[in-house]
C-alpha atoms as a PDB file:
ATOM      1  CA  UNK A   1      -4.247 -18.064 -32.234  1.00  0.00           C
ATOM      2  CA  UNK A   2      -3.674 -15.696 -29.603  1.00  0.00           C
ATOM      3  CA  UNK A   3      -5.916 -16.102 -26.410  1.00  0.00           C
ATOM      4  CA  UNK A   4      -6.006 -12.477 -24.843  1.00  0.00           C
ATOM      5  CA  UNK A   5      -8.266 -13.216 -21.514  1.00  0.00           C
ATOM      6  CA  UNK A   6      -7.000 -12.115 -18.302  1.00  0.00           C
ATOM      7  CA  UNK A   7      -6.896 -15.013 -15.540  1.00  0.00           C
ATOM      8  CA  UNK A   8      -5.949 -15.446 -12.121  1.00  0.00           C
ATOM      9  CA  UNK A   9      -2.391 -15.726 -12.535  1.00  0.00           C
ATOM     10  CA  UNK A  10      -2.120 -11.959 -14.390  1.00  0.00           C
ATOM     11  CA  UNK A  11      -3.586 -10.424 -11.159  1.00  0.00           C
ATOM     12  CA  UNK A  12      -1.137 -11.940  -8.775  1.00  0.00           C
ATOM     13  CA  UNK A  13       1.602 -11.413 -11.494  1.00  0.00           C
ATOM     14  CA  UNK A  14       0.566  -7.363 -10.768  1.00  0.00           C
ATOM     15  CA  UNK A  15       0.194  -8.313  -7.434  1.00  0.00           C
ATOM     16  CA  UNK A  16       3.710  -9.197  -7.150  1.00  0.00           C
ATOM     17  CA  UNK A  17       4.799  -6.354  -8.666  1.00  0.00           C
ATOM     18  CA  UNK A  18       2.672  -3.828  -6.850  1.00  0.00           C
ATOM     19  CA  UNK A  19       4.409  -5.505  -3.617  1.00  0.00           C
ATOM     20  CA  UNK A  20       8.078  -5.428  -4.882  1.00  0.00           C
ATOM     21  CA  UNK A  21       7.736  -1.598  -6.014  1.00  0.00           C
ATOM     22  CA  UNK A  22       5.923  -0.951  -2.627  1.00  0.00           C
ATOM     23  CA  UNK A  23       9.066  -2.689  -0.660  1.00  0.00           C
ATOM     24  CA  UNK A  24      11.656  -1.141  -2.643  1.00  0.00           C
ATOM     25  CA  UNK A  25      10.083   2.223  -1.947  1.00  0.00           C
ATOM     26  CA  UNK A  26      10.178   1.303   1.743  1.00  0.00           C
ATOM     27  CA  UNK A  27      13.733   0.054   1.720  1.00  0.00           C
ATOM     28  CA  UNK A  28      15.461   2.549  -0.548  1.00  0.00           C
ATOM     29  CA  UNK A  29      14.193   5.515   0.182  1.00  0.00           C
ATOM     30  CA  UNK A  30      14.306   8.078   3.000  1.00  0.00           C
ATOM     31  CA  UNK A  31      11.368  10.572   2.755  1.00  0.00           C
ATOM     32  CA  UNK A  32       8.166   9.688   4.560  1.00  0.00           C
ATOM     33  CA  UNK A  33       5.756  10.790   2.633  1.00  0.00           C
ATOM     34  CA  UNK A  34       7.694   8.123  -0.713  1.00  0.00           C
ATOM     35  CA  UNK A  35       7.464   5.101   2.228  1.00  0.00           C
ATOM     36  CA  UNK A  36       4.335   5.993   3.161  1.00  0.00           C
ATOM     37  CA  UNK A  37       2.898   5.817  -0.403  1.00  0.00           C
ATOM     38  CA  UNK A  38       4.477   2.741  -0.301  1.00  0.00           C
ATOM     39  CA  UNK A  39       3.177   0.833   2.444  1.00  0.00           C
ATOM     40  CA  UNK A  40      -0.298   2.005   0.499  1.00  0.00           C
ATOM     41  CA  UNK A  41       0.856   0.312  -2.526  1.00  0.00           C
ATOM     42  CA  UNK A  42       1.880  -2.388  -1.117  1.00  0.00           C
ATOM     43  CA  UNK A  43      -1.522  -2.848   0.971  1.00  0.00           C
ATOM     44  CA  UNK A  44      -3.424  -2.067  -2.508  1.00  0.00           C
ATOM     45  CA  UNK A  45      -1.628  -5.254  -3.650  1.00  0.00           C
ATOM     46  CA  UNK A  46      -2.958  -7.364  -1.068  1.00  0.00           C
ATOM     47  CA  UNK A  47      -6.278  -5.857  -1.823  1.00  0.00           C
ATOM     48  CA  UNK A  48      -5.653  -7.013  -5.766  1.00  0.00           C
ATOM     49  CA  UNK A  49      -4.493 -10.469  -4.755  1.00  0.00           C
ATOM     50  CA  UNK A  50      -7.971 -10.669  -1.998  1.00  0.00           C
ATOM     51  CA  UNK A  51      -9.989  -9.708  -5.237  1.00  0.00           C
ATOM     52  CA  UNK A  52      -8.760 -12.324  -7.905  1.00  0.00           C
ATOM     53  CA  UNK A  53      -9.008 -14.849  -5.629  1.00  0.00           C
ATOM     54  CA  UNK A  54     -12.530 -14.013  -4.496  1.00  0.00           C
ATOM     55  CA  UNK A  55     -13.313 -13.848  -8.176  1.00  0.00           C
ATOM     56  CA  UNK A  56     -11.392 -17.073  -9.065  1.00  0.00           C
ATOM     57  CA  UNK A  57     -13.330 -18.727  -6.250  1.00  0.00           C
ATOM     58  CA  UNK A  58     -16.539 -17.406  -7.136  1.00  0.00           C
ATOM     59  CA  UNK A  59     -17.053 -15.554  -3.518  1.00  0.00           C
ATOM     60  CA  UNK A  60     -17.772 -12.477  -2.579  1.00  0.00           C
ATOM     61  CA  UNK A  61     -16.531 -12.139   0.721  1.00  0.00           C
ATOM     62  CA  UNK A  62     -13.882 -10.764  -0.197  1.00  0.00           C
ATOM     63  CA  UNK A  63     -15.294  -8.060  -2.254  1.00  0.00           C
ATOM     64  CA  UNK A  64     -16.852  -7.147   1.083  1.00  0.00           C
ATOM     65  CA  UNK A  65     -13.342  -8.075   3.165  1.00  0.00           C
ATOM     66  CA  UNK A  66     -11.956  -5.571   0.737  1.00  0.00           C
ATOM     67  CA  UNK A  67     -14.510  -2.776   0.996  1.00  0.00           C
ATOM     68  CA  UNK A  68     -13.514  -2.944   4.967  1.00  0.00           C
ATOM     69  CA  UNK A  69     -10.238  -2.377   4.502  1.00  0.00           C
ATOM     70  CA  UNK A  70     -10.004   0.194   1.868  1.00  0.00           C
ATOM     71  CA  UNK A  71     -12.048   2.371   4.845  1.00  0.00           C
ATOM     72  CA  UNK A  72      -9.480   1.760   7.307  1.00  0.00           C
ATOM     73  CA  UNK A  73      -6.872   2.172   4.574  1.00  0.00           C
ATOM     74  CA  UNK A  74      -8.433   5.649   4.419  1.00  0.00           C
ATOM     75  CA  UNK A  75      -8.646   6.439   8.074  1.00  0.00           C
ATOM     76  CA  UNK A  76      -5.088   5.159   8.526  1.00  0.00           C
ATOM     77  CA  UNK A  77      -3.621   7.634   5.428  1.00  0.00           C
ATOM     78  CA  UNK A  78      -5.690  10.597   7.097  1.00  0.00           C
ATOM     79  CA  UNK A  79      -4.189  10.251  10.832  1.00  0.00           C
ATOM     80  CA  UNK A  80      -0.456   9.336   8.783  1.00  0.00           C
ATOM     81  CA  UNK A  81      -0.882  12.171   6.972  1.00  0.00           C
ATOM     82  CA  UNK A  82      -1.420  14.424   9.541  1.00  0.00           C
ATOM     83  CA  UNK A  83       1.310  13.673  11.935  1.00  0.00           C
ATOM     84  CA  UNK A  84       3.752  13.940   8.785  1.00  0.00           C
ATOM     85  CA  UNK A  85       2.401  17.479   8.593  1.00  0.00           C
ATOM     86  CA  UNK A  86       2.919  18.017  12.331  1.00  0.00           C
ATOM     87  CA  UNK A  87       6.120  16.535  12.012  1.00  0.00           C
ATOM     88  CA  UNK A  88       7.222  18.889   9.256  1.00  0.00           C
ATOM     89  CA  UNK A  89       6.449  21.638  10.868  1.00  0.00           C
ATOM     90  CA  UNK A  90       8.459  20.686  13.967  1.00  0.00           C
ATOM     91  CA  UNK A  91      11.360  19.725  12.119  1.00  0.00           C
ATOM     92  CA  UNK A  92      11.048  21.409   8.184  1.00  0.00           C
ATOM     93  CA  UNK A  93      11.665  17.835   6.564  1.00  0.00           C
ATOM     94  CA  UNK A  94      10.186  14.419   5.854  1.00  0.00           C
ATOM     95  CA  UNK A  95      13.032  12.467   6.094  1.00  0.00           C
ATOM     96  CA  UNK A  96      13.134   9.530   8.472  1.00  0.00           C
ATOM     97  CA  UNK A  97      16.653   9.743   9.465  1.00  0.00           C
ATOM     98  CA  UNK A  98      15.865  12.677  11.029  1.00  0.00           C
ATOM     99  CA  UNK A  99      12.829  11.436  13.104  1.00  0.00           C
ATOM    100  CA  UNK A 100      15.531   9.536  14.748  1.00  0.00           C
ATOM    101  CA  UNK A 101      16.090  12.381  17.380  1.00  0.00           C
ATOM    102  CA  UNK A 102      12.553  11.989  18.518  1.00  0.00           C
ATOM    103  CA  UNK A 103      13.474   8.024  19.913  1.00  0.00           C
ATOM    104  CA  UNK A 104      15.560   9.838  22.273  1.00  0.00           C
END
């Protein structure tokens, strides 16, 4: 019949996917606050793909590896966060192109 358990290679199949959204959202688009959500997505994969290999494995390091980084992960989005407000207040947008006058 039909054998509906979930194994290692569905998690790094979302994995994968999580990462290729996350990159396309980086690439493709211009507005901070999108990339930024993507880089998050992208590090949530990684977090996904540490987990079902610490479960495949039968470890839990990197349950705790994982707990570590989800609290930088929220430090980082905090301090991101808030120089995207400063920065829109400066300049009244969130797009990246025009963050390019601040280089010079």
């Amino acid at each position: 019949m039909f054998d509906a358990s979930v194994g290692l290679n569905h998690y790094l199949l979302l994995s994968v996917l999580l990462f290729v959204i996350g990159v396309a959202g980086v690439i493709f688009r211009r507005n901070a606050i999108i990339m930024f959500m993507s880089i998050e997505l992208m590090l949530t994969s990684v977090n996904l793909t540490i987990l079902a290999y610490s479960r495949y494995l039968g470890d839990h390091t990197g349950h705790v590896l994982v707990l570590f980084v989800f609290a930088v992960a929220a430090a980082e989005a905090a301090v991101g966060l808030a120089i995207l407000v400063e920065l829109f207040r400066k300049r009244d947008t969130v797009d990246v192109d025009r963050f390019r006058q601040l280089m010079e």
